[in-house]
Protein backbone atom coordinates (compact mmCIF):
# COMPACT_ATOMS: atom_id res chain seq x y z
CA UNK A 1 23.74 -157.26 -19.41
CA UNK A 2 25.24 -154.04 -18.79
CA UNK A 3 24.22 -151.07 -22.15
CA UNK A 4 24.98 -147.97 -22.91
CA UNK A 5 22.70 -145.25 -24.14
CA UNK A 6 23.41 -141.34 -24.74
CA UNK A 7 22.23 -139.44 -21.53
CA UNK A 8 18.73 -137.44 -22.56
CA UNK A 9 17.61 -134.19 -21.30
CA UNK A 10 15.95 -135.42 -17.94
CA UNK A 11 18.19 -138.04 -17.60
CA UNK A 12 21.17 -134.92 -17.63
CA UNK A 13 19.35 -132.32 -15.35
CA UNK A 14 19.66 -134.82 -12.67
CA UNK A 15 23.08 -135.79 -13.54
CA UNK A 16 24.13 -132.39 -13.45
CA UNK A 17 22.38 -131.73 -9.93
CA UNK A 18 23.83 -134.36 -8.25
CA UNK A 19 27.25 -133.84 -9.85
CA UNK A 20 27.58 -130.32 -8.92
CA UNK A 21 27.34 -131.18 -5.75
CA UNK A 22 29.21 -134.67 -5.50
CA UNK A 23 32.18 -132.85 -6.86
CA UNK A 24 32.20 -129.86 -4.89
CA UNK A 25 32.35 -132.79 -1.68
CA UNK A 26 35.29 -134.20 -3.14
CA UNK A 27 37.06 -131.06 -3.99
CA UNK A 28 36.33 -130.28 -0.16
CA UNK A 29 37.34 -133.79 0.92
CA UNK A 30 40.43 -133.41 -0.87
CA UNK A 31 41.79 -130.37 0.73
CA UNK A 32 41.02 -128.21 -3.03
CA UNK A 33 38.05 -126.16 -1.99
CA UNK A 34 36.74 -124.37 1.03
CA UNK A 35 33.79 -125.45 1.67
CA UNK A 36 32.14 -121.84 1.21
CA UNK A 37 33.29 -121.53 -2.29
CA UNK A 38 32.89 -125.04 -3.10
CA UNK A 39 29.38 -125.27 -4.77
CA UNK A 40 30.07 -122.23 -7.13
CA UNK A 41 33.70 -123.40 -8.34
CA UNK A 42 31.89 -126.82 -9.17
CA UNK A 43 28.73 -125.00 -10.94
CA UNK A 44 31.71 -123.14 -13.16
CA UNK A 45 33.80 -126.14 -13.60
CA UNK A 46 30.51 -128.02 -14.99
CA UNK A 47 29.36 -125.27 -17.18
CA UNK A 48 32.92 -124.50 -18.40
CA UNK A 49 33.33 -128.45 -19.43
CA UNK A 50 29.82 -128.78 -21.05
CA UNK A 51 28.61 -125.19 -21.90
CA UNK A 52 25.72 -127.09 -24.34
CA UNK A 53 25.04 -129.66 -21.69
CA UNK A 54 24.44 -132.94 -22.82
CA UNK A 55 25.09 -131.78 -26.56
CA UNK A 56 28.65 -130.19 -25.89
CA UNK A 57 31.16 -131.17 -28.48
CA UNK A 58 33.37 -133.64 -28.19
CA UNK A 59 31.52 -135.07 -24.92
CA UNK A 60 29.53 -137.87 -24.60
CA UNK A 61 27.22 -138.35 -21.32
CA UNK A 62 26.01 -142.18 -21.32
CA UNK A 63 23.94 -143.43 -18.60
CA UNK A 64 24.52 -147.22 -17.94
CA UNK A 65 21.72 -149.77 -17.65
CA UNK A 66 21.56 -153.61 -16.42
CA UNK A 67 19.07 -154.47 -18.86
CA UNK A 68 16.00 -151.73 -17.97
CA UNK A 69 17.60 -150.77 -14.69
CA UNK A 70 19.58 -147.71 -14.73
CA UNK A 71 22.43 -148.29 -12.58
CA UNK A 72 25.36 -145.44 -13.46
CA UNK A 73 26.44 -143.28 -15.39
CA UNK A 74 29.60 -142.49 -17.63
CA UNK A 75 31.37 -139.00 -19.06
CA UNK A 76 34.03 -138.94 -21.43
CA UNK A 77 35.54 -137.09 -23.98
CA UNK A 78 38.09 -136.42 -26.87
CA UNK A 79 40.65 -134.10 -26.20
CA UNK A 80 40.74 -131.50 -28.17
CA UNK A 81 39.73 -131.15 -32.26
CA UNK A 82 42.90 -131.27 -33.00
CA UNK A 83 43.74 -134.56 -30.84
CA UNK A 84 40.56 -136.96 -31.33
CA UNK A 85 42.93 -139.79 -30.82
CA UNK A 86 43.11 -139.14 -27.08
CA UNK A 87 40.15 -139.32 -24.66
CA UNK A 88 39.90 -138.29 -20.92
CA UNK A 89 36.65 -139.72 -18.64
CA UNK A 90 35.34 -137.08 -16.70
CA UNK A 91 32.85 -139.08 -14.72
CA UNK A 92 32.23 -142.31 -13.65
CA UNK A 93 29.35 -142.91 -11.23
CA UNK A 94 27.83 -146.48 -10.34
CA UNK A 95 25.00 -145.75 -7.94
CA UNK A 96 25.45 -147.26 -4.38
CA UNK A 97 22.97 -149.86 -4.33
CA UNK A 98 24.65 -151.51 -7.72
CA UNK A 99 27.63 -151.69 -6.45
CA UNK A 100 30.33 -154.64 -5.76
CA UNK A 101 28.08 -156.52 -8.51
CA UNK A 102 30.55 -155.80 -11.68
CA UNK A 103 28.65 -153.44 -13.45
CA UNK A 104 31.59 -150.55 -13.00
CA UNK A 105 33.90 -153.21 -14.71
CA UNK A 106 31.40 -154.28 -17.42
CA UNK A 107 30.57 -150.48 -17.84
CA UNK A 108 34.11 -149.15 -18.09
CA UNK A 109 34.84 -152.55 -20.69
CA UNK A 110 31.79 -151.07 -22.69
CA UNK A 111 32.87 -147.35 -22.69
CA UNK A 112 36.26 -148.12 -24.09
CA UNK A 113 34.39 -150.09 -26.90
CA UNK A 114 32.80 -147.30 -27.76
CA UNK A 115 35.62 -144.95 -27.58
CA UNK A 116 37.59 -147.39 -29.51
CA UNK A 117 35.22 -146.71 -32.12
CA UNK A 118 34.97 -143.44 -32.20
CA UNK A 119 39.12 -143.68 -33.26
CA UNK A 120 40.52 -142.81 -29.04
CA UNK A 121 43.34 -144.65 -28.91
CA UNK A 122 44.27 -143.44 -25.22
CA UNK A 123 42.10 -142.65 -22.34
CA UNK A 124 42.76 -140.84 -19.15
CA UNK A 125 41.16 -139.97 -15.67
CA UNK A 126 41.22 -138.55 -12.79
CA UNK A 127 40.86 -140.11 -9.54
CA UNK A 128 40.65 -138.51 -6.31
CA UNK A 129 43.25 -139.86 -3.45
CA UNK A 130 40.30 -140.66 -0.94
CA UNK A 131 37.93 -142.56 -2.71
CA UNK A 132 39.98 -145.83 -2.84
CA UNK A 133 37.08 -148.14 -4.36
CA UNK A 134 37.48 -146.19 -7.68
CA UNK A 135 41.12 -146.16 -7.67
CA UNK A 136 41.02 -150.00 -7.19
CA UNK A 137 38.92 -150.67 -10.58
CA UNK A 138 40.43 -148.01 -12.49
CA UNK A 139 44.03 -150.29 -11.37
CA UNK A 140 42.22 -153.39 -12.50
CA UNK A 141 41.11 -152.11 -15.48
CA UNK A 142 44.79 -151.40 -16.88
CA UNK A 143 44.85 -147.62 -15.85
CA UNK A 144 48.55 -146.65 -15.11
CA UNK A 145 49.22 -143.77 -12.65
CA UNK A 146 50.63 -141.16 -14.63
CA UNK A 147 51.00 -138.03 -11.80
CA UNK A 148 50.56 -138.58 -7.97
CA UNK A 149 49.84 -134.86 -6.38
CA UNK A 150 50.50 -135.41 -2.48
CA UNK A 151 49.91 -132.51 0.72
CA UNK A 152 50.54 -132.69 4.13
CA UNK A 153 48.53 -130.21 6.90
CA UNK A 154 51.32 -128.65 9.07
């Protein structure tokens, strides 16, 4: 049974770590970043989008358990004050070694429960091209593409 609980201190300071750094790979993978700037333009991104960590505004960090087993973690937010009707999710991490068992599914069914409830009426994300797994649920899960961004290396 997949829950989900508000991310605590510890339980953020190694979110945080690991996203930093997760990000900054993708942003590299992706063609955004050089890989020399990468770790500092994803340490300003982070503290830009959650300046009081876990306790921002308008942000709520859940981690994701299978009954005592902490298996992921979720990141979403409202908009804007002015537009609590529309949500975006800026993270969405099932560890490796629980994954391919459902909980991503069961976890993203869960976080638009809550969202639901909190009055979002619309969520968004962001997916990067290369990590086709993700793009795969997100498509199962009723997400629509709503911008493609494409490049070419010439």
């Amino acid at each position: 049974m997949i829950t989900l609980k508000p991310m605590n201190r510890d339980e953020f300071q190694q979110y945080i770590n690991f996203a930093i750094e997760d990000y900054a790979k993708d942003k590299i993978a992706s063609g955004n970043w050089h890989v020399d700037e990468a770790i500092e333009l994803s340490r300003e991104s982070f503290m830009r989008l959650l300046p009081e960590d876990e306790k921002t505004d308008l942000n709520y960090l859940f981690s994701i358990f299978c009954n005592d087993t902490l298996v992921g973690m979720i990141w979403f937010s409202q908009k804007s004050p002015t537009n609590l009707e529309e949500g975006f999710i800026y993270d969405f991490i099932i560890y490796e070694q629980y994954q391919g068992r459902g909980y991503g599914k069961a976890a993203m069914k869960k976080a638009e429960i809550v969202a639901k409830g909190m009055g979002i009426n619309k969520i968004g994300l962001h997916v990067f091209g290369h990590n086709k797994i993700a793009r795969g649920l997100y498509e199962k899960m009723g997400y629509e593409i709503t911008n493609i961004t494409m490049a070419k290396s010439i």
